[in-house]
Protein backbone atom coordinates (compact mmCIF):
# COMPACT_ATOMS: atom_id res chain seq x y z
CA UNK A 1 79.41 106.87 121.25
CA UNK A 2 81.36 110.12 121.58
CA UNK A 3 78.81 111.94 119.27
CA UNK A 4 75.15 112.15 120.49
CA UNK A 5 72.94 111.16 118.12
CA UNK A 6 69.93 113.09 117.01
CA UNK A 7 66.59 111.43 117.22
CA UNK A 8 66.35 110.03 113.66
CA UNK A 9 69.63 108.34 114.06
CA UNK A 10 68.61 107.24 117.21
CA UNK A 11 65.79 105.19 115.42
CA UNK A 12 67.83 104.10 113.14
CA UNK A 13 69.90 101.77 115.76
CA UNK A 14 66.88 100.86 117.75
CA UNK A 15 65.54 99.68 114.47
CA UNK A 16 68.91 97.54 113.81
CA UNK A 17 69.14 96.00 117.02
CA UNK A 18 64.95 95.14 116.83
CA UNK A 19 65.88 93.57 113.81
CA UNK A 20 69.04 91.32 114.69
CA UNK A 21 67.40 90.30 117.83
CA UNK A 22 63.64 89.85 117.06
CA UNK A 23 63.09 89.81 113.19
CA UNK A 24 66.45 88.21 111.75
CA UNK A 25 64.65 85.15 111.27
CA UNK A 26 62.18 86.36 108.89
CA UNK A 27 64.24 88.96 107.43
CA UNK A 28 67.58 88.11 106.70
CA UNK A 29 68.34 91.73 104.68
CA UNK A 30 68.55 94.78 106.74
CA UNK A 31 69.06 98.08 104.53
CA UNK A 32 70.54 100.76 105.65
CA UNK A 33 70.75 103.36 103.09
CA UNK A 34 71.56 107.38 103.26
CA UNK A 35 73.55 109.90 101.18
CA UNK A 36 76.68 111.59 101.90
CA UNK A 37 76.81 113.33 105.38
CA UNK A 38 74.06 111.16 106.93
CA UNK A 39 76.43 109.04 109.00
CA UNK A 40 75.69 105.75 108.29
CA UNK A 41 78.91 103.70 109.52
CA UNK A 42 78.51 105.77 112.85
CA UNK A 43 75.13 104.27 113.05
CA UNK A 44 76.38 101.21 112.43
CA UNK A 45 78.84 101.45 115.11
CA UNK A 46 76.60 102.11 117.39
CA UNK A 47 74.03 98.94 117.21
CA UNK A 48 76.85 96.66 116.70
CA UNK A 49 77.93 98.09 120.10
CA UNK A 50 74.66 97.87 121.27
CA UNK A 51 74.17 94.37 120.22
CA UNK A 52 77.37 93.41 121.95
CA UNK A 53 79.20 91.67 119.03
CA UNK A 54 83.16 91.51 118.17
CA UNK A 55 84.06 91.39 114.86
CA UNK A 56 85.55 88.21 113.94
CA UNK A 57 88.55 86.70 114.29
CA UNK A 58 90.52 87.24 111.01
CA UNK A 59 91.61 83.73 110.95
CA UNK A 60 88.61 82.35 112.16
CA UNK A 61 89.19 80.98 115.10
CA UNK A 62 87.45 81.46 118.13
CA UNK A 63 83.40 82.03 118.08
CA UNK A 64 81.42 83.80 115.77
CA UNK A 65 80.91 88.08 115.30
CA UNK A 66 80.90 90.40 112.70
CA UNK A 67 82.55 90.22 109.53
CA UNK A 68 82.88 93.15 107.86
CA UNK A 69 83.22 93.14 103.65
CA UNK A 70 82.89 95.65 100.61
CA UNK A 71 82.44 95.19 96.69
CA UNK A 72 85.92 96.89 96.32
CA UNK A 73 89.60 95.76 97.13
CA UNK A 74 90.02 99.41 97.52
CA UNK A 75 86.59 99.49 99.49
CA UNK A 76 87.88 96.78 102.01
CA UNK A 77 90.86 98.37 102.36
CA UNK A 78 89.74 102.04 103.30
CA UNK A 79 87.90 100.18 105.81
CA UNK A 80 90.51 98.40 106.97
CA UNK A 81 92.75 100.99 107.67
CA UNK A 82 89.99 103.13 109.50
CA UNK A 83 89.94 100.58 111.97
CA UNK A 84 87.31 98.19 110.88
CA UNK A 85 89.30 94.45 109.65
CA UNK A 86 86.97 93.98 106.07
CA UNK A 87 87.41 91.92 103.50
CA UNK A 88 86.15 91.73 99.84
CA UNK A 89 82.93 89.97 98.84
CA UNK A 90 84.91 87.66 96.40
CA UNK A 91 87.62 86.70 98.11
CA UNK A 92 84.86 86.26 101.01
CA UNK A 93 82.95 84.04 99.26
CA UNK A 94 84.49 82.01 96.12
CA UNK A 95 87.26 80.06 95.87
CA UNK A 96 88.99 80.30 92.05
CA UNK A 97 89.41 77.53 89.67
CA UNK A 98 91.81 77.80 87.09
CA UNK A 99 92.40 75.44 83.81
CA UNK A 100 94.94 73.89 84.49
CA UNK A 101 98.21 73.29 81.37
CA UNK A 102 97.27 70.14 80.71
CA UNK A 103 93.63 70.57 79.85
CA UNK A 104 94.54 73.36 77.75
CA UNK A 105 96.79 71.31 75.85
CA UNK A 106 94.82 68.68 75.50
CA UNK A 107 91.38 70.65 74.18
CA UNK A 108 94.18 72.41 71.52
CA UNK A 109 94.82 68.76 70.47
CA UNK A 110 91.12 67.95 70.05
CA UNK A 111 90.47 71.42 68.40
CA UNK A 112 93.34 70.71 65.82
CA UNK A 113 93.15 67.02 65.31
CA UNK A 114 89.54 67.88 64.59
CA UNK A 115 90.52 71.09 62.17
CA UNK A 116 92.92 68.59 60.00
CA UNK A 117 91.11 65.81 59.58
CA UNK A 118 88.38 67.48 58.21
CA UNK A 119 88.58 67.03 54.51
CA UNK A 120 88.98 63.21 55.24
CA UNK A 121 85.34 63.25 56.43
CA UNK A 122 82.56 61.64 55.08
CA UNK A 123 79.06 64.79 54.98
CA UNK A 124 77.01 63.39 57.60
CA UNK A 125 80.20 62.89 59.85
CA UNK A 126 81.70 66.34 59.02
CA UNK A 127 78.92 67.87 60.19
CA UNK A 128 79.46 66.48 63.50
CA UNK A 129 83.04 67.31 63.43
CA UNK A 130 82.12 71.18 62.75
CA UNK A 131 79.70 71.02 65.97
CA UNK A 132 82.48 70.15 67.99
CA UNK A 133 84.98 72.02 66.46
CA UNK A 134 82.63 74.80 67.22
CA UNK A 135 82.06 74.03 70.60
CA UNK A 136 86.07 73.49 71.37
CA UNK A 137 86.53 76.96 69.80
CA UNK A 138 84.07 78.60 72.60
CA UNK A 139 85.50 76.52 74.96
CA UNK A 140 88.98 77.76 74.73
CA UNK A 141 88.40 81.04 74.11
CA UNK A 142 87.62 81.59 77.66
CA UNK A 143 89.53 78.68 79.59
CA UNK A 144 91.84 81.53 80.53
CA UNK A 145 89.15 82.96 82.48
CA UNK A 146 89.54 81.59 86.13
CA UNK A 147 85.73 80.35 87.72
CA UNK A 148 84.96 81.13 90.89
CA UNK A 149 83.27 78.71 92.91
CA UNK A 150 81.13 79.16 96.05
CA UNK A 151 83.34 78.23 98.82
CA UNK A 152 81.73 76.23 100.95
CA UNK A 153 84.77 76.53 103.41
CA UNK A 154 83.89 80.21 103.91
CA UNK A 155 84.21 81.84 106.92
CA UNK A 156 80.51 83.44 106.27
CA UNK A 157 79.43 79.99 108.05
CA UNK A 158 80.65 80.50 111.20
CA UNK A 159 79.54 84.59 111.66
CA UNK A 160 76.81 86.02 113.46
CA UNK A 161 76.44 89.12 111.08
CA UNK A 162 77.51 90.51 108.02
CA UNK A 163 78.13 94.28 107.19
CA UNK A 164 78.42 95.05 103.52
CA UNK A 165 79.13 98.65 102.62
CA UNK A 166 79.55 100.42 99.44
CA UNK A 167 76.85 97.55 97.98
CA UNK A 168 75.82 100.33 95.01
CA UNK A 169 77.89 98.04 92.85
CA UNK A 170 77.47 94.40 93.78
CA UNK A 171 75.14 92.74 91.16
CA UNK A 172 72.10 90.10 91.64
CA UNK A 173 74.60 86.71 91.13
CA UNK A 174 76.92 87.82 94.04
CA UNK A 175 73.92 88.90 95.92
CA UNK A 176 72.46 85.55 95.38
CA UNK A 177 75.29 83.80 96.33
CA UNK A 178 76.42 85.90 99.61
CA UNK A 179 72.40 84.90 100.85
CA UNK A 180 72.74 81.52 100.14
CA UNK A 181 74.96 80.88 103.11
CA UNK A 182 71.80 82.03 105.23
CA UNK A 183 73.66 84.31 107.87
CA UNK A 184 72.03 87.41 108.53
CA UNK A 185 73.04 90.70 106.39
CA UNK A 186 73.10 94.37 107.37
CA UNK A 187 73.91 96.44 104.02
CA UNK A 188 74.88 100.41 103.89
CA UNK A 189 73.85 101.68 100.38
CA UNK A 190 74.08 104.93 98.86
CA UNK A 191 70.94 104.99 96.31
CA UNK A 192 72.57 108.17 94.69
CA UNK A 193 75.85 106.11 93.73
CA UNK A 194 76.53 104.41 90.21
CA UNK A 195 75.07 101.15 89.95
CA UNK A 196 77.14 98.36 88.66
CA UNK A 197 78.44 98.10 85.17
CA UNK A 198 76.73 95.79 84.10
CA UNK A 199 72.53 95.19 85.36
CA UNK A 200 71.23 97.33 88.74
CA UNK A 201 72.44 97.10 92.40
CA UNK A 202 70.65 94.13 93.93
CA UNK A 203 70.79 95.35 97.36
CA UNK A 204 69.75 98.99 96.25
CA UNK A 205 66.99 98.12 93.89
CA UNK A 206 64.54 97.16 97.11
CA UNK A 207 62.96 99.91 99.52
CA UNK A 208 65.37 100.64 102.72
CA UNK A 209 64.37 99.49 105.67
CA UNK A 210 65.56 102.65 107.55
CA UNK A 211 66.37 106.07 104.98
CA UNK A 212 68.79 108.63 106.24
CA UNK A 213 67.98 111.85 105.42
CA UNK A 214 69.38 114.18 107.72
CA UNK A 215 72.81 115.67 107.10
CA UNK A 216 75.05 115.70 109.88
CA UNK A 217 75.77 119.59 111.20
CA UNK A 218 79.23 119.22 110.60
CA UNK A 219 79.18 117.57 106.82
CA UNK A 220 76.07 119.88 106.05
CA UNK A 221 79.01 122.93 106.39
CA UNK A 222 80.96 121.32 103.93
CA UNK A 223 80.38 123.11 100.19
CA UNK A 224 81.96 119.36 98.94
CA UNK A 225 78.04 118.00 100.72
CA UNK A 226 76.20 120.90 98.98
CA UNK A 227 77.57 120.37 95.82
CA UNK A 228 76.45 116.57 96.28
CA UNK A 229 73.22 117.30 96.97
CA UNK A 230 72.94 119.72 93.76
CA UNK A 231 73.90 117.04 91.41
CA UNK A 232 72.09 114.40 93.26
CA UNK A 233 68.95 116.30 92.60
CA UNK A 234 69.97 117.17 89.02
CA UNK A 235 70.34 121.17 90.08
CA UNK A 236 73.31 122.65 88.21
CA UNK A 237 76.23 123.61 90.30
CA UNK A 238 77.06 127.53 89.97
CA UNK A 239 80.54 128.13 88.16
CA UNK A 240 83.30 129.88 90.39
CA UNK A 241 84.34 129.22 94.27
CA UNK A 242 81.88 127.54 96.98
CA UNK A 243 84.55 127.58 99.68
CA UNK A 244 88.11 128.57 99.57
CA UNK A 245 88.75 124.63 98.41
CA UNK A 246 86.08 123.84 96.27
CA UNK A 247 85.69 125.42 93.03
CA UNK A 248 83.78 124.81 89.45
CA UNK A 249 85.36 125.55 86.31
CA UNK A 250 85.47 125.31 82.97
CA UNK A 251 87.51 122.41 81.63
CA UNK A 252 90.20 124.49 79.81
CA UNK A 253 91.23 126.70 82.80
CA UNK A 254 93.43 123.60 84.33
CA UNK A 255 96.31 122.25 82.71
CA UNK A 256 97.29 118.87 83.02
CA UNK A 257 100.68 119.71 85.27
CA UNK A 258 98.16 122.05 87.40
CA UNK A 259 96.32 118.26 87.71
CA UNK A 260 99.31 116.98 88.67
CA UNK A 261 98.97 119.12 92.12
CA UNK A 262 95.28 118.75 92.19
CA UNK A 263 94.47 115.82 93.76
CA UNK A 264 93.32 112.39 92.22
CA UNK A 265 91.67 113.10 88.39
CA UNK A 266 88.11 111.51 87.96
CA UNK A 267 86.50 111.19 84.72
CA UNK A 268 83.87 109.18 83.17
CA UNK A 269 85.10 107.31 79.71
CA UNK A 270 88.10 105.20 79.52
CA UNK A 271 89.19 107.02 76.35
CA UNK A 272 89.05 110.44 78.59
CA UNK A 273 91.04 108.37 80.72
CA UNK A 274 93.64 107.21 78.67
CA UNK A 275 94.67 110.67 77.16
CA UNK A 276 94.53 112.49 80.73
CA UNK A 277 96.73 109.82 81.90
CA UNK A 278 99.24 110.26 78.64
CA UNK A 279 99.00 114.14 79.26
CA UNK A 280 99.54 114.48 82.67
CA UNK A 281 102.52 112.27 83.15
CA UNK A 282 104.26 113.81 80.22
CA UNK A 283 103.91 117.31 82.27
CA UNK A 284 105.47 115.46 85.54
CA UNK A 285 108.39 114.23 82.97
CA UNK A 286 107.79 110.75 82.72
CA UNK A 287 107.39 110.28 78.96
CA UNK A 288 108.19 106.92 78.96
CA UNK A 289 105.83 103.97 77.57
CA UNK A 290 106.26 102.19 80.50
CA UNK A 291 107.27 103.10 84.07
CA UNK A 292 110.79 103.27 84.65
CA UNK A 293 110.65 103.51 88.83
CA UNK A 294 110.85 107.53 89.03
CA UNK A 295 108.04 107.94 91.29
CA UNK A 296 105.50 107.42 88.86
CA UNK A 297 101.73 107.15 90.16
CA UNK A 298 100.83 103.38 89.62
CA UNK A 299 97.57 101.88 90.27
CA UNK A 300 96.57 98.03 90.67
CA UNK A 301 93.88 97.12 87.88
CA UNK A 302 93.17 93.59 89.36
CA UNK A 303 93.20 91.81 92.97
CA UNK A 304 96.90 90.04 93.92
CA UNK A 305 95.69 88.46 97.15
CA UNK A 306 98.89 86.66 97.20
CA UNK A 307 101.56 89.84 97.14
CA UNK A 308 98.89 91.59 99.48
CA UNK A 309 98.07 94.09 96.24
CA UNK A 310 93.97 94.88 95.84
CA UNK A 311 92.43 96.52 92.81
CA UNK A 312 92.65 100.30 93.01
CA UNK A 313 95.54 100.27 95.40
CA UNK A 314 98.39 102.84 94.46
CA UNK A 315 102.05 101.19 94.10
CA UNK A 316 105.33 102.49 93.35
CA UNK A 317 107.64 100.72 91.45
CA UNK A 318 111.58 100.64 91.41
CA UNK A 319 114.65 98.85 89.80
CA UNK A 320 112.51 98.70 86.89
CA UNK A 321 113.61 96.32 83.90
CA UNK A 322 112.42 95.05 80.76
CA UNK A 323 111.70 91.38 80.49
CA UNK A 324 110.56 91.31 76.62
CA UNK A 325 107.52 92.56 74.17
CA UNK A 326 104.64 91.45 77.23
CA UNK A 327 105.98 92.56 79.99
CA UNK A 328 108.82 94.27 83.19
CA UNK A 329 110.16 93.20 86.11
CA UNK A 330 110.21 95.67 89.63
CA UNK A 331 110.36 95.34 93.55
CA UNK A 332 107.12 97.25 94.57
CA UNK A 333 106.30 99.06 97.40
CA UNK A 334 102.40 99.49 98.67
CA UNK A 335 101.25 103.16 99.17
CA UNK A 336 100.99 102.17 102.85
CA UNK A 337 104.79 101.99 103.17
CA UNK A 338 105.26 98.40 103.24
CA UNK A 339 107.60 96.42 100.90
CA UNK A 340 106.80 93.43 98.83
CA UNK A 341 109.32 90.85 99.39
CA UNK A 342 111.08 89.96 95.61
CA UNK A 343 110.63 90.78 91.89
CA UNK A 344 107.65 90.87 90.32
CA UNK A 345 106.70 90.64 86.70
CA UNK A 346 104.20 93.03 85.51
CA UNK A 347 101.61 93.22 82.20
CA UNK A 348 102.67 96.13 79.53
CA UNK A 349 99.02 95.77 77.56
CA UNK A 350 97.76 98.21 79.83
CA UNK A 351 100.25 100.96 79.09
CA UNK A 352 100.51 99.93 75.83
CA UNK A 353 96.87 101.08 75.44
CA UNK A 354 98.17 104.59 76.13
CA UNK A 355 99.55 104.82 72.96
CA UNK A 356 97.32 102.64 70.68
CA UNK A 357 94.10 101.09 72.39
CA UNK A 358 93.62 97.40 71.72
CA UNK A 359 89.88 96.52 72.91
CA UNK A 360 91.12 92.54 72.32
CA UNK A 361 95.02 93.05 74.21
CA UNK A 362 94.07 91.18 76.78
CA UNK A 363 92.46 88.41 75.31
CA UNK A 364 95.20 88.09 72.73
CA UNK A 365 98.02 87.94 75.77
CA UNK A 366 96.10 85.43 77.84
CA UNK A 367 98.70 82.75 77.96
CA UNK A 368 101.70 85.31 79.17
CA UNK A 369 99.61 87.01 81.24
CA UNK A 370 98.32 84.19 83.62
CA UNK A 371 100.68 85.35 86.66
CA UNK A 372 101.76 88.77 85.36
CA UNK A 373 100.60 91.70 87.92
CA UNK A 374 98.14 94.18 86.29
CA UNK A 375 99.26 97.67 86.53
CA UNK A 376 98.30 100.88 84.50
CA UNK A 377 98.90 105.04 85.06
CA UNK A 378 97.28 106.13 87.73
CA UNK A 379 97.06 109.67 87.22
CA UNK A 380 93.56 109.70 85.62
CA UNK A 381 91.00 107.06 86.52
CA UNK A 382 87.11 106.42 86.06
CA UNK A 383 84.62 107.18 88.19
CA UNK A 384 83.67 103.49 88.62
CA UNK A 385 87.49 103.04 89.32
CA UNK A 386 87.07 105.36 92.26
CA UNK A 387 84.05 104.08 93.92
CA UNK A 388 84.75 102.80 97.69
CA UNK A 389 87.78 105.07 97.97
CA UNK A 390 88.54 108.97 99.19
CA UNK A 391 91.07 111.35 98.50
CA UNK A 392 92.20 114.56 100.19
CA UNK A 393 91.74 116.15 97.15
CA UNK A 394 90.28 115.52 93.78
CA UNK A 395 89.54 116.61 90.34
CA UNK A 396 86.12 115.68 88.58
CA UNK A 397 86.77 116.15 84.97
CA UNK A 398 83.43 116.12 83.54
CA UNK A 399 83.53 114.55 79.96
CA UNK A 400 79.89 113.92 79.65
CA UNK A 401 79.46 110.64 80.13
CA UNK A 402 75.29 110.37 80.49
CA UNK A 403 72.82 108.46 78.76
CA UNK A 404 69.84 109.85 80.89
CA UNK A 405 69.70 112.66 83.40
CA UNK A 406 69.28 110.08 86.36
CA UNK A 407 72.90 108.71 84.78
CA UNK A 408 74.41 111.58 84.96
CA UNK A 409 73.17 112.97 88.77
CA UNK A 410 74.54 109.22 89.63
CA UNK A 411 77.93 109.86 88.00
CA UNK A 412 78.61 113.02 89.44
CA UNK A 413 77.44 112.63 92.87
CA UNK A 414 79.52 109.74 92.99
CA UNK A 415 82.52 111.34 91.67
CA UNK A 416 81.84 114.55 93.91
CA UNK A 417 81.68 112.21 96.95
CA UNK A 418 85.41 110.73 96.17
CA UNK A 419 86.75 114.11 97.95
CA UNK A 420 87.29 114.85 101.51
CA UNK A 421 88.57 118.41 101.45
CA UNK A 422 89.41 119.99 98.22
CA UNK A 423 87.62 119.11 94.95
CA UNK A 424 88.10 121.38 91.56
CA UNK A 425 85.03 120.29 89.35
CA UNK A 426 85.97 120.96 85.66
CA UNK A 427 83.03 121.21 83.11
C-alpha cells in the first residue's frame, strides 16, 4: 500500500484475512461497512493483497480469484474503469428467458377462442371458461417481461471470493440467490445510503462485521464529507458557501441554463425529474421532443449487454432519424469515446413522458419495444438513478422527497455523496 494505514484500518484487514482464511467456512458473509471518507475499497485492496488472490480471469479461464460485482451497470462500470474488472450482480448470476413469438401467439389464440365461444357455453362449463380466461389474461399481461433464471453456468462457481460493493440496494431474492452458489462473500455497504426501492438492503440490514468510523485526513478536509455527515445525522446544513466549491442555496437562486454548467442535477421524484429535464434542455436549445444528435445529454434507462450499453451510462447520439410513432434510429457513441458499430433503434415512450406522463407507456408498447434501446434526457435524474456513480460536479435539487426523517438523512447523504469536487445543494 502506498498509504499507511492507521490502526483501525489496520484491524480492519487483519480481520478480513482471519476471516477468508480461518472462519470462511462458518461464515460465508463478511461485512464491511463505513460512510463516506472511511476508505473502504483501500481496505479492501489491501487484504486481497494480503491474501494473495488475482482477480479472475474475465473469460474464465484459468484458476479461480476474485470477482469483483456491483448492484449497478453504472456501479460496475465506475469500477471498471478505476482499475478493478466488475461486473453486475444480474448479468453475474441469471441467465434471461424470454417468451418466445410463438407462445405468445398461441396463448392470444387460447385467450380469444375462449372470449368467443363464450355465449355458446353451457353455466357450469362457462364458469370454467371464465377461470381460464382469467388466468390467460394474467398470463399475458406479463409474458413480455423476460425471467431470469439462476445460471447455473455462472462463473461464481469457479471463484475463490466475491466483492460486492455499493450492496445498499440489492434486495433479499438476489441476496438469496448470489449465496446459494456457496462461494464466500466480502460486501462494502454504506448503512447511510438509500435502501432499495422496493423492501430493505439484505446485506445492510445485519450488524457489520468490521464498522468504519474514522474519516480519512484527507476526505475529512473536504466541506462535500462535512456536509455528509450533517445530513447523515439529520443536522441541517447552514445556507451560503462551505468551501469555494460547495455551496447551499435556496432553490430559486439557480436557473436551469446555470444547471446546465453545474454539474449532473439530482433530485428525488420522477415528476421533479421530468420538468428539470424539459427545462434545462430547452435553455441549452434543444427543444425538440426527441433528440435530434446535437450533443444532447442522453442517458441509458436499461442494461444492453449486447451493444456494450449499461443502465445509467451517458450516450450521445447522431444521424438521428425517425422510424415512426414508437420509435428513432442513431449510430451512438459511449461517453468513454468508443463507437457502437451500426444503427440502432431507440424507444420514444420515455421522452414522450416529458410532455405528457403515461404511468402504463410501457406496458402498452411492449410488443415494439422488445429490442428497442431505452434512452431518456439525461440532464436531471433521481437520486436512486445516481447511486454507484460520481461526478465532478453536481447539483442536489432538494424537492422534498421524505416520508420519515431517517428517509430523508438517507436521501440526501446519498445524493451529497454523488460529488467529487463541486456540489451546489439547492433547498
Amino acid at each position: 500500500m502506498t498509504v499507511t494505514p492507521s490502526p483501525q484500518q489496520a484491524a480492519a484487514i487483519a480481520a478480513i484475512v482471519e476471516w477468508y482464511r480461518h472462519g470462511r467456512g462458518q461464515q460465508q458473509v463478511f461485512r464491511l461497512f463505513g460512510f463516506a471518507g472511511t476508505g473502504k475499497s483501500t481496505i479492501t485492496a489491501a487484504a486481497i493483497q494480503a491474501l494473495g488472490l488475482d482477480p479472475m480471469a474475465r473469460d474464465g479461464g484459468g484458476a479461480g480469484g476474485v470477482l469483483f460485482a456491483a448492484f449497478t451497470g453504472k456501479a460496475a462500470l465506475v469500477m471498471t474503469r478505476k482499475g478493478t474488472p466488475a461486473s453486475t450482480i444480474h448479468s453475474l448470476i441469471y441467465r434471461v428467458s424470454e417468451a418466445t413469438p410463438e407462445e405468445i401467439a398461441r396463448v392470444e389464440k387460447e385467450l380469444f377462442d375462449l372470449q368467443r365461444g363464450l355465449g355458446r357455453m353451457a353455466s357450469a362449463e362457462r364458469a370454467f371458461a371464465e377461470t381460464q380466461i382469467r388466468r390467460l389474461e394474467l398470463r399475458l399481461a406479463d409474458i413480455h417481461r423476460p425471467t431470469f433464471l439462476l445460471n447455473d453456468q455462472s462463473r461464481v462457481r469457479d471463484a475463490d471470493l466475491i466483492v460486492l460493493d455499493e450492496v445498499s440496494m440489492v434486495g433479499p431474492e438476489m441476496a438469496a440467490d448470489l449465496l446459494a452458489f456457496g462461494k464466500p462473500i466480502l460486501v462494502l455497504g454504506d448503512p447511510g445510503q438509500l435502501p432499495p426501492i422496493k423492501g430493505a438492503g439484505a446485506f445492510t440490514q445485519a450488524a457489520p462485521d468490521v464498522m468504519l468510523t474514522e474519516i480519512h485526513r484527507q476526505a475529512g478536509e473536504s466541506a462535500i464529507v462535512r456536509l455528509a455527515t450533517l445530513a447523515r445525522q439529520g443536522i441541517e446544513i447552514p445556507p451560503g458557501a462551505h468551501d469555494e466549491h460547495v455551496w447551499k442555496l435556496p432553490r430559486n437562486a439557480i436557473a436551469p441554463a446555470q444547471m446546465l454548467r453545474g454539474g449532473q442535477v439530482i433530485c428525488g421524484r420522477n415528476s421533479t425529474r421530468l420538468w428539470l429535464n424539459s427545462a434545462i434542455k430547452a435553455a441549452a436549445g434543444f427543444p425538440a421532443v426527441y433528440p435530434e444528435g446535437r450533443a444532447e445529454k442522453i442517458i441509458c434507462l436499461k442494461n444492453r449487454h449486447d451493444l456494450g450499453l449499461v443502465n445509467g451510462m451517458f450516450v450521445s447520439l447522431a444521424e438521428v432519424r425517425d422510424e415512426g410513432r414508437l420509435a428513432f434510429s442513431a449510430t451512438v457513441t459511449t461517453e468513454d469515446g468508443t463507437a457502437i458499430a451500426g444503427r440502432h433503434r431507440f424507444y420514444k415512450g420515455h421522452y414522450d413522458d416529458h410532455v405528457r406522463p403515461e404511468p402504463d407507456r410501457a406496458r402498452q408498447d411492449w410488443r415494439e419495444l422488445r429490442g428497442l434501446v431505452e434512452t431518456s434526457w439525461g440532464y436531471a435524474i433521481t437520486c436512486h438513478k445516481a447511486q454507484g456513480s460520481q461526478w465532478e460536479n453536481v447539483v442536489v435539487y432538494d424537492d422534498g422527497l421524505s416520508r420519515t426523517a431517517e428517509d430523508r438523512a438517507r436521501w440526501l447523504y446519498t445524493a451529497i455523496t454523488r460529488a467529487e469536487r463541486g456540489l451546489v445543494l439547492l433547498d
